[in-house]
C-alpha atoms as a PDB file:
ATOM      1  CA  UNK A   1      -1.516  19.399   2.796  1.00  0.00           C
ATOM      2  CA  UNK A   2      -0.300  22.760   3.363  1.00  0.00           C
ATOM      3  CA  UNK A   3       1.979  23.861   6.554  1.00  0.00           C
ATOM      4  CA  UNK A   4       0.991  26.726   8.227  1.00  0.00           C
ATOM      5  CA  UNK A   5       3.684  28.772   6.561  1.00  0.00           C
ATOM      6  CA  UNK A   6       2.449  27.968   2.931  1.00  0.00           C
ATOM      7  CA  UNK A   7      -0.533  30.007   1.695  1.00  0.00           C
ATOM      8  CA  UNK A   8      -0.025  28.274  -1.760  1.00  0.00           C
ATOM      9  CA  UNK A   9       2.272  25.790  -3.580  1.00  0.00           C
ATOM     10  CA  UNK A  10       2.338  25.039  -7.557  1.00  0.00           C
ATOM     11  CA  UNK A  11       3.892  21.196  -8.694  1.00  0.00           C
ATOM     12  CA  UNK A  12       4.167  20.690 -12.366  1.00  0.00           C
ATOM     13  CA  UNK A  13       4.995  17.688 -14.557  1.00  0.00           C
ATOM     14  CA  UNK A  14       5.309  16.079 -17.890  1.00  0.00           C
ATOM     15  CA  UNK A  15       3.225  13.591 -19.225  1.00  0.00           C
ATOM     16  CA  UNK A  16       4.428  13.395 -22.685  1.00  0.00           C
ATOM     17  CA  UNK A  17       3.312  16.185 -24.766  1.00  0.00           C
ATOM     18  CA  UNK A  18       1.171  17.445 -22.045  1.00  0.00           C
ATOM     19  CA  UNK A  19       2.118  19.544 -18.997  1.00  0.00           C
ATOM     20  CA  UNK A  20       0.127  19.180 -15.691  1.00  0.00           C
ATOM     21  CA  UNK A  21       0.041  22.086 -13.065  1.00  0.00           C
ATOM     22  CA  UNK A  22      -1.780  21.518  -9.351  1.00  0.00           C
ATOM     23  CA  UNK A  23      -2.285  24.017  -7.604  1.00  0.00           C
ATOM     24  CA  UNK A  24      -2.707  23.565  -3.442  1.00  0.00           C
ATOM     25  CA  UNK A  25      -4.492  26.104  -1.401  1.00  0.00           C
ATOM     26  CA  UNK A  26      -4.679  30.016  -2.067  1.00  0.00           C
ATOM     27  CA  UNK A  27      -3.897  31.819  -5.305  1.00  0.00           C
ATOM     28  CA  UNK A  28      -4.409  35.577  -4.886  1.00  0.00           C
ATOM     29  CA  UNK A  29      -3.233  38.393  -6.874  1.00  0.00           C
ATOM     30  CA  UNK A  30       0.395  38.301  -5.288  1.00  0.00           C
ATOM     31  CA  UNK A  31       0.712  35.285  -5.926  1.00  0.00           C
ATOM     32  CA  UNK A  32      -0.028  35.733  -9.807  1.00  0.00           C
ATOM     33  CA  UNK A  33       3.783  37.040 -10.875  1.00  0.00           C
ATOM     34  CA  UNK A  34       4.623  33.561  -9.951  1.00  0.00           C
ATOM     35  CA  UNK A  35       2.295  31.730 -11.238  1.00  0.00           C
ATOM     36  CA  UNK A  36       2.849  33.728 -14.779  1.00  0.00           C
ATOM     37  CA  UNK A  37       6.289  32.717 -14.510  1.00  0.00           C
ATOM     38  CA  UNK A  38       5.589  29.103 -13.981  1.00  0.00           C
ATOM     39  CA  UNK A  39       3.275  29.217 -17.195  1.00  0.00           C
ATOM     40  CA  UNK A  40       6.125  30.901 -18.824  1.00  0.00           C
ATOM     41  CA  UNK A  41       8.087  28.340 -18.589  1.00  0.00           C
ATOM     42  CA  UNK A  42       6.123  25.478 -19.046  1.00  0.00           C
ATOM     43  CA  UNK A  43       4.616  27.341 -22.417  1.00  0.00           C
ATOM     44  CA  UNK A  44       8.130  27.387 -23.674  1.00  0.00           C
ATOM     45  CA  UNK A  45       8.269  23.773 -23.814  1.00  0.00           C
ATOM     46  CA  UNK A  46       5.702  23.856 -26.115  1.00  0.00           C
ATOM     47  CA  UNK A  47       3.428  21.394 -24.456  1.00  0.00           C
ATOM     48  CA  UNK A  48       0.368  20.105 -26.612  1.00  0.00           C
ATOM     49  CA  UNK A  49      -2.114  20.151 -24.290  1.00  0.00           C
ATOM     50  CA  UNK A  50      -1.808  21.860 -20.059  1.00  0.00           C
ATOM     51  CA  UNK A  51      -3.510  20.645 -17.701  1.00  0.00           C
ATOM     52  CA  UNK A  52      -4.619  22.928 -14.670  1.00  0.00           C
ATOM     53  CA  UNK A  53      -5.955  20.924 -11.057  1.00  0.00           C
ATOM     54  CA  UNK A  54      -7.290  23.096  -9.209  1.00  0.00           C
ATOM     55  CA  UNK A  55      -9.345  20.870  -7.127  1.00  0.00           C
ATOM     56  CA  UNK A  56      -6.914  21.472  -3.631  1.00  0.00           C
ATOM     57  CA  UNK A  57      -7.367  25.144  -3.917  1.00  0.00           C
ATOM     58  CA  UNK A  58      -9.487  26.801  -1.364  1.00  0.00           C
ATOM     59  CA  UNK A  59      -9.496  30.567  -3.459  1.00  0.00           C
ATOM     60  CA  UNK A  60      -7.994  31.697  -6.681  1.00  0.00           C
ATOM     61  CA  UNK A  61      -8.610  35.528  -8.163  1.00  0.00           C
ATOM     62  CA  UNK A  62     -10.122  36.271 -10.919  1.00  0.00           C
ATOM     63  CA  UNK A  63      -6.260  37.647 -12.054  1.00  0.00           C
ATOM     64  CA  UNK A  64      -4.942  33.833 -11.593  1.00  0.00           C
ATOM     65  CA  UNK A  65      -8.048  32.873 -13.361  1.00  0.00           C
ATOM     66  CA  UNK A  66      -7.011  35.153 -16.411  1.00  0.00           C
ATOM     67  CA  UNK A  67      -3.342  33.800 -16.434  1.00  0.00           C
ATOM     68  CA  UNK A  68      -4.958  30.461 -16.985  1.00  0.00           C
ATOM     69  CA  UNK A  69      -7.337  32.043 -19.677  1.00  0.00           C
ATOM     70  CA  UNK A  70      -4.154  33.513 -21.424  1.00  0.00           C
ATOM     71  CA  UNK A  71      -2.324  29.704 -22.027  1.00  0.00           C
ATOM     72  CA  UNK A  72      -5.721  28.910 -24.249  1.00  0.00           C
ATOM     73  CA  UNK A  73      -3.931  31.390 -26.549  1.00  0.00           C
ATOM     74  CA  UNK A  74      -0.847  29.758 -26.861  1.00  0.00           C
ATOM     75  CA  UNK A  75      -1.016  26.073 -25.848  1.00  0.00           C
ATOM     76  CA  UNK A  76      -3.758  23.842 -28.538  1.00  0.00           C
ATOM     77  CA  UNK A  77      -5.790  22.701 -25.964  1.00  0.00           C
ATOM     78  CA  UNK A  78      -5.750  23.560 -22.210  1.00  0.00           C
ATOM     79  CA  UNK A  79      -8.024  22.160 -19.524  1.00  0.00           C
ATOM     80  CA  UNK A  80      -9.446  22.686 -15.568  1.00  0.00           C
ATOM     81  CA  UNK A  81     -10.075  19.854 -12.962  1.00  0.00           C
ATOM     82  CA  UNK A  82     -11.832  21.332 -10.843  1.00  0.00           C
ATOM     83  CA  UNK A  83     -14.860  20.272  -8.606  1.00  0.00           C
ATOM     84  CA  UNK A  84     -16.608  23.709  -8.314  1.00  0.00           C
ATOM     85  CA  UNK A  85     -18.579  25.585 -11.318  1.00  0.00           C
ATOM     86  CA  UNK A  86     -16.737  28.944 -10.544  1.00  0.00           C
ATOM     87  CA  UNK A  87     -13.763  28.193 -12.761  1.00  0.00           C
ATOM     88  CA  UNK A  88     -15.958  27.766 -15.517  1.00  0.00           C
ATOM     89  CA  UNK A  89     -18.107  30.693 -14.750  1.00  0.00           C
ATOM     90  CA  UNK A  90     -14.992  33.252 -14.398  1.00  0.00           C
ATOM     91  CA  UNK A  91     -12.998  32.137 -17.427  1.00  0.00           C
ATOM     92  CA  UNK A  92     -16.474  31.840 -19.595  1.00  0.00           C
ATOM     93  CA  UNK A  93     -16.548  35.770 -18.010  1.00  0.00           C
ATOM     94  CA  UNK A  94     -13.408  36.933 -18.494  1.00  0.00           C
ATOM     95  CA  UNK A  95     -14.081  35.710 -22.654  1.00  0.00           C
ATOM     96  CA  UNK A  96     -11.594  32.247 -22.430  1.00  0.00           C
ATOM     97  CA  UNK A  97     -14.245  30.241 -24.162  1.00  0.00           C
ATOM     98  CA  UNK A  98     -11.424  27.420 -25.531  1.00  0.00           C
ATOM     99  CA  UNK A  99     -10.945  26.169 -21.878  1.00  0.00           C
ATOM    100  CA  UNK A 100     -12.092  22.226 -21.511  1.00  0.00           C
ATOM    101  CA  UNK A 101     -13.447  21.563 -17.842  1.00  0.00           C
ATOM    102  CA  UNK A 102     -13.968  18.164 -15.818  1.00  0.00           C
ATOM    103  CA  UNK A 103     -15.146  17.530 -12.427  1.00  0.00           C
ATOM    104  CA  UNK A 104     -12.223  15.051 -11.786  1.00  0.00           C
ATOM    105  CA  UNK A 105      -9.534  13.187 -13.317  1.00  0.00           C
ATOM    106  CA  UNK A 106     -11.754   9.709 -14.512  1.00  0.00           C
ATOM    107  CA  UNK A 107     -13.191  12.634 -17.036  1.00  0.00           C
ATOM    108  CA  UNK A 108      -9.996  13.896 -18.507  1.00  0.00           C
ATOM    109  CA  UNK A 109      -9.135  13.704 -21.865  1.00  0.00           C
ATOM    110  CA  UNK A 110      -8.761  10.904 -23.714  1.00  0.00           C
ATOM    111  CA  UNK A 111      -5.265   9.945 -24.661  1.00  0.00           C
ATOM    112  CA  UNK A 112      -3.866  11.223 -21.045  1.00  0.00           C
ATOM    113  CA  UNK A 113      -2.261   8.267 -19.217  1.00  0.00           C
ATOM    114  CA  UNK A 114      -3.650   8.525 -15.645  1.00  0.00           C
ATOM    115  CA  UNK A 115      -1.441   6.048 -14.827  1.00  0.00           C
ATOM    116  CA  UNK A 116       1.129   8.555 -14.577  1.00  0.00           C
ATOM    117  CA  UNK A 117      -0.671  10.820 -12.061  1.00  0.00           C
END
């Protein structure tokens, strides 16, 4: 849960080859520098496959949305948890076809150790 002071927070970790990002609360277009420079980073390491949960955020922009879209580019295989059909819709939208979605994290991929969530 958020405090009343934090609009949004972003907690990544490793799994192995594959990185996982949550994302808690509200992503809007200020907060996309930051969340480009978390992806940045994480990119760098080369991960196999990233994992986006967005499935505690209450908004995210259709910016955010395309700073997601943009790791499909880079990263072999990159996918959403999320619970709503709008992160599907806007990525399918903004042309980021390559995205893998699930509804929640007994659907993931096979291979990823939930164990470790």
């Amino acid at each position: 849960m958020l405090d009343s002071q934090e609009r949004l927070r972003i907690v990544t970790s490793r799994i192995g080859g594959v990185a996982v990002v949550d994302l808690f609360g509200e992503l809007g277009e200020l907060d996309v520098p930051g969340l480009e420079k978390v992806l940045d980073s994480l990119i760098d390491e080369e991960p196999r496959h990233l994992i986006f949960d967005v499935s505690s955020t209450e908004f995210i922009c259709a910016a955010a949305y395309a700073a997601i879209g943009r790791c499909s580019l880079e990263v072999d295989l990159v996918s959403i948890c999320s619970t709503s059909p709008m992160a599907k819709k806007v990525l399918g939208m903004l042309g980021y076809d390559r995205v893998a979605f699930f509804a929640a994290w007994c659907e993931a991929p096979v291979g990823l150790s939930l164990s470790a969530r």
